[in-house]
Structure formats: structure tokens, C-alpha cells
N, C-alpha and C. Protein backbone atom coordinates (compact mmCIF):
# COMPACT_ATOMS: atom_id res chain seq x y z
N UNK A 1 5.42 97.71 72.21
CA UNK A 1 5.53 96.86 73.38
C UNK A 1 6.55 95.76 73.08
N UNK A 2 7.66 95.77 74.13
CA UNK A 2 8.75 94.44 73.95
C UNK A 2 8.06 93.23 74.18
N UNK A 3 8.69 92.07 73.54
CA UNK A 3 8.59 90.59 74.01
C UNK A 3 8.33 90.07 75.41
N UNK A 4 9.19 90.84 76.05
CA UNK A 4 9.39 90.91 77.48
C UNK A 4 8.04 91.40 78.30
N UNK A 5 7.81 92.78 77.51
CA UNK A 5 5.90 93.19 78.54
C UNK A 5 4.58 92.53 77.92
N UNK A 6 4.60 91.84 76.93
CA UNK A 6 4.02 90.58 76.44
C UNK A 6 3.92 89.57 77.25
N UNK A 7 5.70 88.81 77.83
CA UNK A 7 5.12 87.44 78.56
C UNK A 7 4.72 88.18 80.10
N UNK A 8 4.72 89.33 80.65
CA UNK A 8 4.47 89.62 81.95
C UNK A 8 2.80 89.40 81.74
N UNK A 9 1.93 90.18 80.49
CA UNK A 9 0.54 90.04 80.78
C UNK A 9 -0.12 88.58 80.39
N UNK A 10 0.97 87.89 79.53
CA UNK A 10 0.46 86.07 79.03
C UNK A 10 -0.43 85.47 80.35
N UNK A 11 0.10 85.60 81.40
CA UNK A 11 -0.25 84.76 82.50
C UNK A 11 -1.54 84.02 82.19
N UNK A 12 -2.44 84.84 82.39
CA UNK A 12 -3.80 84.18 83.39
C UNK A 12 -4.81 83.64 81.50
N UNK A 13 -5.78 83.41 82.14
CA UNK A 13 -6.51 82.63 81.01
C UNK A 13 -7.73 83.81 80.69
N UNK A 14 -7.76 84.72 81.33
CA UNK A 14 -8.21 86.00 80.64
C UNK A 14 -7.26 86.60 79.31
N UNK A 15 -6.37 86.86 80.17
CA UNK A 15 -5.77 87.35 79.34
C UNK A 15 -5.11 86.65 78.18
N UNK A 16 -5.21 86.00 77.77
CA UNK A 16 -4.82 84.85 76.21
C UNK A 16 -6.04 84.52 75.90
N UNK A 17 -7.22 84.91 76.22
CA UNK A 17 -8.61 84.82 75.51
C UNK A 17 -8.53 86.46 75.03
N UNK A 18 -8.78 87.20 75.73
CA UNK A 18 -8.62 88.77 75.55
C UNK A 18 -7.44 89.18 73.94
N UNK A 19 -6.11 88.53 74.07
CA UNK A 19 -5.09 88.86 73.32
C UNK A 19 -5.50 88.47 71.94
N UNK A 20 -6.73 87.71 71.33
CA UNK A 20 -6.98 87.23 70.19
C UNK A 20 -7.78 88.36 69.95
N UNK A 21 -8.32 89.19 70.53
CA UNK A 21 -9.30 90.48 70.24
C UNK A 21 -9.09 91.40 70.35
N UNK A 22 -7.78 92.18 70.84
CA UNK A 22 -7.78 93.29 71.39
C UNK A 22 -6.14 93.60 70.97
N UNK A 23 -5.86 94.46 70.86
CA UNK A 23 -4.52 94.81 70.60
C UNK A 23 -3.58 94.72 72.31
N UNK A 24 -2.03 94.37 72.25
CA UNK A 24 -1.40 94.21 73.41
C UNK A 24 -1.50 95.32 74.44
N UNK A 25 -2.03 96.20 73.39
CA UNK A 25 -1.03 97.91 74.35
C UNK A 25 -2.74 98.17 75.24
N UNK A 26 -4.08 97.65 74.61
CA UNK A 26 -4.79 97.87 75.75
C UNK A 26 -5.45 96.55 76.85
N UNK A 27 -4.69 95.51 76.20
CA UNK A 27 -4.37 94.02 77.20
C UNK A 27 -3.59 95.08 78.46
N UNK A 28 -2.56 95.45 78.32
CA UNK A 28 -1.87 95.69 79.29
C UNK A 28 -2.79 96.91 80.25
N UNK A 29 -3.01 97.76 79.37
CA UNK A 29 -3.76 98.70 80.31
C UNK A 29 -4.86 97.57 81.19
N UNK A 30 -5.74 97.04 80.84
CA UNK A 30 -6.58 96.16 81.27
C UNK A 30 -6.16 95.28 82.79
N UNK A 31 -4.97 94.39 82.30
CA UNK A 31 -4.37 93.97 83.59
C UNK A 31 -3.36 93.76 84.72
N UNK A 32 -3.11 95.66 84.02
CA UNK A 32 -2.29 96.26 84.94
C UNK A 32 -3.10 97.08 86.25
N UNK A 33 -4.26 97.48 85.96
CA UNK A 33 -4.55 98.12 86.69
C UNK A 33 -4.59 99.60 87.37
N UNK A 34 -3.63 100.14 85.77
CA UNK A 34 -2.86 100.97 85.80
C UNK A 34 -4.13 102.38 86.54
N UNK A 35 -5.00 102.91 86.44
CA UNK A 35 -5.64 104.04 86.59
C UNK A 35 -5.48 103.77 88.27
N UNK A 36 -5.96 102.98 89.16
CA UNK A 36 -5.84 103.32 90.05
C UNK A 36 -6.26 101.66 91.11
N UNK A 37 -4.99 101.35 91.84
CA UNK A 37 -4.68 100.04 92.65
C UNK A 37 -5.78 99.61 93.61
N UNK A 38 -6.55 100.71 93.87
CA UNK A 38 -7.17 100.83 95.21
C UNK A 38 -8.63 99.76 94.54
N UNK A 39 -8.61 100.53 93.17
CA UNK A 39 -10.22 99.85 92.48
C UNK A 39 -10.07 98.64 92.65
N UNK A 40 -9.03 98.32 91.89
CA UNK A 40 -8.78 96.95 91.65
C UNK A 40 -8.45 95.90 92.93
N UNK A 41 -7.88 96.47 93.86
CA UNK A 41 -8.09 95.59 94.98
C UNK A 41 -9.26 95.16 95.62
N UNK A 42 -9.84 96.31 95.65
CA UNK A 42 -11.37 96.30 96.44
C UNK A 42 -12.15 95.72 95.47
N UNK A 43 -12.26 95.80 93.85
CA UNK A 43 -12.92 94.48 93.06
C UNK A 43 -12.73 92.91 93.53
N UNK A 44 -11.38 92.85 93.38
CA UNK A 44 -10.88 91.29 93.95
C UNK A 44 -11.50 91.01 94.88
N UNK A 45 -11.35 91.99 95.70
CA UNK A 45 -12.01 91.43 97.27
C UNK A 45 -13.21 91.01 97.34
N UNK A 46 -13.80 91.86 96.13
CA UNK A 46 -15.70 91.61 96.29
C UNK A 46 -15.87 90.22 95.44
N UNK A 47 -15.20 90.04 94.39
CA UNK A 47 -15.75 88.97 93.84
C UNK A 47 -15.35 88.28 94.27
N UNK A 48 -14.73 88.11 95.23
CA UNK A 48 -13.88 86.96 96.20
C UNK A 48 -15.57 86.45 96.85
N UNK A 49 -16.07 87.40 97.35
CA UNK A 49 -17.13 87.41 98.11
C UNK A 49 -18.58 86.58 97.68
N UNK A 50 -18.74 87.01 96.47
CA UNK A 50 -19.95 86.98 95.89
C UNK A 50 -20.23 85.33 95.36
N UNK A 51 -21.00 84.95 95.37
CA UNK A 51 -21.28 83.37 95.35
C UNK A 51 -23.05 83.48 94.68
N UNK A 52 -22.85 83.02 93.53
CA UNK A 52 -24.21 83.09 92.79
C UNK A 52 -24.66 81.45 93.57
N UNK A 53 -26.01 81.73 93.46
CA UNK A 53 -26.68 80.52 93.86
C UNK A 53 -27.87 79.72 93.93
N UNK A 54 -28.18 79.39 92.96
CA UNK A 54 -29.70 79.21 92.11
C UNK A 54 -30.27 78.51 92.43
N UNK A 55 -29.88 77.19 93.50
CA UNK A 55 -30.53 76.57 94.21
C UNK A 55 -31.78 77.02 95.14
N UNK A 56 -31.21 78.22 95.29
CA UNK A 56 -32.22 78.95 96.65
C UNK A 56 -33.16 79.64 96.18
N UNK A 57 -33.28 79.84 94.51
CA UNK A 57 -34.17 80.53 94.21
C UNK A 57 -35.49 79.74 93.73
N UNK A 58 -36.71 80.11 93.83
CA UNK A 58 -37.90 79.63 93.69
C UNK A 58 -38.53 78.86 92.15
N UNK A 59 -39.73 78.94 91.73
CA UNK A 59 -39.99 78.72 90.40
C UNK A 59 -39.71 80.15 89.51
N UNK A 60 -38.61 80.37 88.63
CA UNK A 60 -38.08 81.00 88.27
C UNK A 60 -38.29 81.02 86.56
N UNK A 61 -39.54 80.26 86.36
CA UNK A 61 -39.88 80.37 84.72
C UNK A 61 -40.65 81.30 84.22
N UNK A 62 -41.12 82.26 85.08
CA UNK A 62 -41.86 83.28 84.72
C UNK A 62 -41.43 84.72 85.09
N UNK A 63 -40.37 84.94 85.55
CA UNK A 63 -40.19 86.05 86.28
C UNK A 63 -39.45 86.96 85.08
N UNK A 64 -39.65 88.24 85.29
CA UNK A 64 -39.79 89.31 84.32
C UNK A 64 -39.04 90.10 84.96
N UNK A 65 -37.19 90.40 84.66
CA UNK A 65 -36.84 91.59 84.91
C UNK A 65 -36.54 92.84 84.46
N UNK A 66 -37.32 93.08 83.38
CA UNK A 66 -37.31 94.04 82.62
C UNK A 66 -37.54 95.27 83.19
N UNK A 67 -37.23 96.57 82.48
CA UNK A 67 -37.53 98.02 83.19
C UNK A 67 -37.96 98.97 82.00
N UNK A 68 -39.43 99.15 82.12
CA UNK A 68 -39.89 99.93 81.12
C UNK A 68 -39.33 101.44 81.47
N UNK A 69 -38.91 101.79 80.42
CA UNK A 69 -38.36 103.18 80.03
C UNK A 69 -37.74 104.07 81.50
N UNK A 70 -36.31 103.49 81.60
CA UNK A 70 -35.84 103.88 82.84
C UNK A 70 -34.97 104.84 82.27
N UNK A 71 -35.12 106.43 82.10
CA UNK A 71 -34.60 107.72 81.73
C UNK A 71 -34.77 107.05 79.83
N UNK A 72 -35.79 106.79 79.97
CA UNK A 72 -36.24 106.78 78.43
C UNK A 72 -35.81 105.71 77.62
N UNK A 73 -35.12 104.81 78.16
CA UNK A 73 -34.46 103.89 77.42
C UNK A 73 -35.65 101.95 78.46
N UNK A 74 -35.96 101.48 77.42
CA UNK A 74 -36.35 99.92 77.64
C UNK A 74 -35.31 99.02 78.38
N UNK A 75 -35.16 98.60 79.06
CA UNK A 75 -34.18 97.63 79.32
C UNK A 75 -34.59 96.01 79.53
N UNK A 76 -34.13 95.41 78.94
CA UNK A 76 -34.78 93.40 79.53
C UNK A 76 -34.09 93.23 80.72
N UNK A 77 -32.50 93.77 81.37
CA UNK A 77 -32.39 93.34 81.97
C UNK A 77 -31.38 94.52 82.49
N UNK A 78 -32.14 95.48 83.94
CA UNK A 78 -31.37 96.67 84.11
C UNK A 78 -30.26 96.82 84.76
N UNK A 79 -29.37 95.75 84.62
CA UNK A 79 -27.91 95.49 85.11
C UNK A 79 -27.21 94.76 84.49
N UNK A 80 -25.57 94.71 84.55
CA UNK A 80 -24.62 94.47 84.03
C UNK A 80 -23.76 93.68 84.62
N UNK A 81 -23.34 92.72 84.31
CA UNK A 81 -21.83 91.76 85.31
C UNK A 81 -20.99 92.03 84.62
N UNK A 82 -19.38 93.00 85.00
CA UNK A 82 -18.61 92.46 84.25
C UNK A 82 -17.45 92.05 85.43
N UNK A 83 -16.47 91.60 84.89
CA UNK A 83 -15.08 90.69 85.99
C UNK A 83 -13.94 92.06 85.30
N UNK A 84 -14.42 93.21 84.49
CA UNK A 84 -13.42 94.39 84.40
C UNK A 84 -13.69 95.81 84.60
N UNK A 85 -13.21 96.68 84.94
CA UNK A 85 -13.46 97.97 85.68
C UNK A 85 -14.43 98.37 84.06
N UNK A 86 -13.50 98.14 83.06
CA UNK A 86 -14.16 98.83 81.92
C UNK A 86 -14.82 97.73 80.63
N UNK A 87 -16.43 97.53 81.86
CA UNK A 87 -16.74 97.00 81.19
C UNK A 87 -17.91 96.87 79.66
N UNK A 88 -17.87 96.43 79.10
CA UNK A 88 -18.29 96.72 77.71
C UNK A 88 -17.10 97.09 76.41
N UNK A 89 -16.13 96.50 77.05
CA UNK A 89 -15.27 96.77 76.54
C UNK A 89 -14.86 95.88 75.08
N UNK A 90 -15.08 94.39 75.38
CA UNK A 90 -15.17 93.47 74.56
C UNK A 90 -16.03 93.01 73.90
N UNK A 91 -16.57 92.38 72.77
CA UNK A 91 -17.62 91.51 72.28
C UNK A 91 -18.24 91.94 71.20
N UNK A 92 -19.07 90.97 70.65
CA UNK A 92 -19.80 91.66 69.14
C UNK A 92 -20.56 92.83 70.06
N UNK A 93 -20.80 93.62 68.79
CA UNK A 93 -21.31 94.58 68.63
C UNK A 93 -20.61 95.85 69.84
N UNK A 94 -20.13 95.43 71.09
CA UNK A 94 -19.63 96.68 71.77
C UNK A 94 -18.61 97.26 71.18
N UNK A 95 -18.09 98.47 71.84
CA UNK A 95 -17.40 99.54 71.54
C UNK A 95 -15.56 99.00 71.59
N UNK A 96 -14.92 99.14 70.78
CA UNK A 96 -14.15 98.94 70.61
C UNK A 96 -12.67 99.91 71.27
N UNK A 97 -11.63 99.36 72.01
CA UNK A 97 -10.65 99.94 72.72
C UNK A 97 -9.59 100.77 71.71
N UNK A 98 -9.72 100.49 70.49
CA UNK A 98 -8.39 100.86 70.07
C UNK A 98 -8.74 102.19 69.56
């Protein structure tokens, strides 16, 4: 990868947190978008949308969202947030891109 397709992905503040962990060549896959435009637009759009909001929720010190053995596996918490198509991509212990 040139100097040049380096400062195109520098931009945003993902991506220069991302570049200390991950090699350039799958930075770029990441926020290019490259597999397919359509995903990635219609992501934007949704998290454009979505507005967490904890005010509205009740006494919230006891509540249990765990899922006993859903296709055999325990879960504490049976969903995932990520802000990338492929997510689990980063962090201790996940699976590594390169």
C-alpha cells in the first residue's frame, strides 16, 4: 500500500484508533466498503436513526438478560453492537484479520 492510500483511509478517528491494531491493507478493506455499497449505506442510515436512551428505562438493577442454552451455547447477553459490517473483528481475545 502507497503513502498516498494511507492518507485517503487517515481521516476519521476510527480509523487512527483501528491503524495501531490492525495492519493497513485490512484498515482499508474495512473503510472502503469494498464488498458491497448498498450495506454500507443502509448501515449509515440506520445508525443515523437509532438513539439509545436510558432515561426511559425503569429500575434496571435487577434485570437479567441472559439466554440459557440457545442452540447449546449460554449466553449473558444474546446480542451484539458493532459500528462494522465485520464485526468481532477487533479486540482482546477476538479473531484476528490478518
Amino acid at each position: 500500500m502507497t503513502t498516498d492510500d494511507k492518507s485517503l483511509i487517515k481521516g476519521g478517528r476510527q480509523a487512527r484508533l483501528l491503524s495501531t491494531c490492525t495492519t493497513w491493507k485490512a484498515l482499508a478493506f474495512l473503510v472502503s466498503a469494498g464488498d458491497d455499497e448498498v450495506y454500507y449505506r443502509e448501515n449509515s442510515k440506520s445508525f443515523q436513526r437509532v438513539f439509545l436512551r436510558p432515561r426511559i428505562l425503569g429500575n434496571v438493577k435487577t434485570i437479567d438478560l441472559s439466554v440459557k442454552s440457545c442452540l447449546g451455547v449460554d449466553h449473558k447477553l444474546p446480542f451484539n453492537v458493532s459500528a462494522t459490517a465485520l464485526g468481532k473483528l477487533y479486540g482482546p481475545g477476538w479473531r484476528s484479520c490478518d
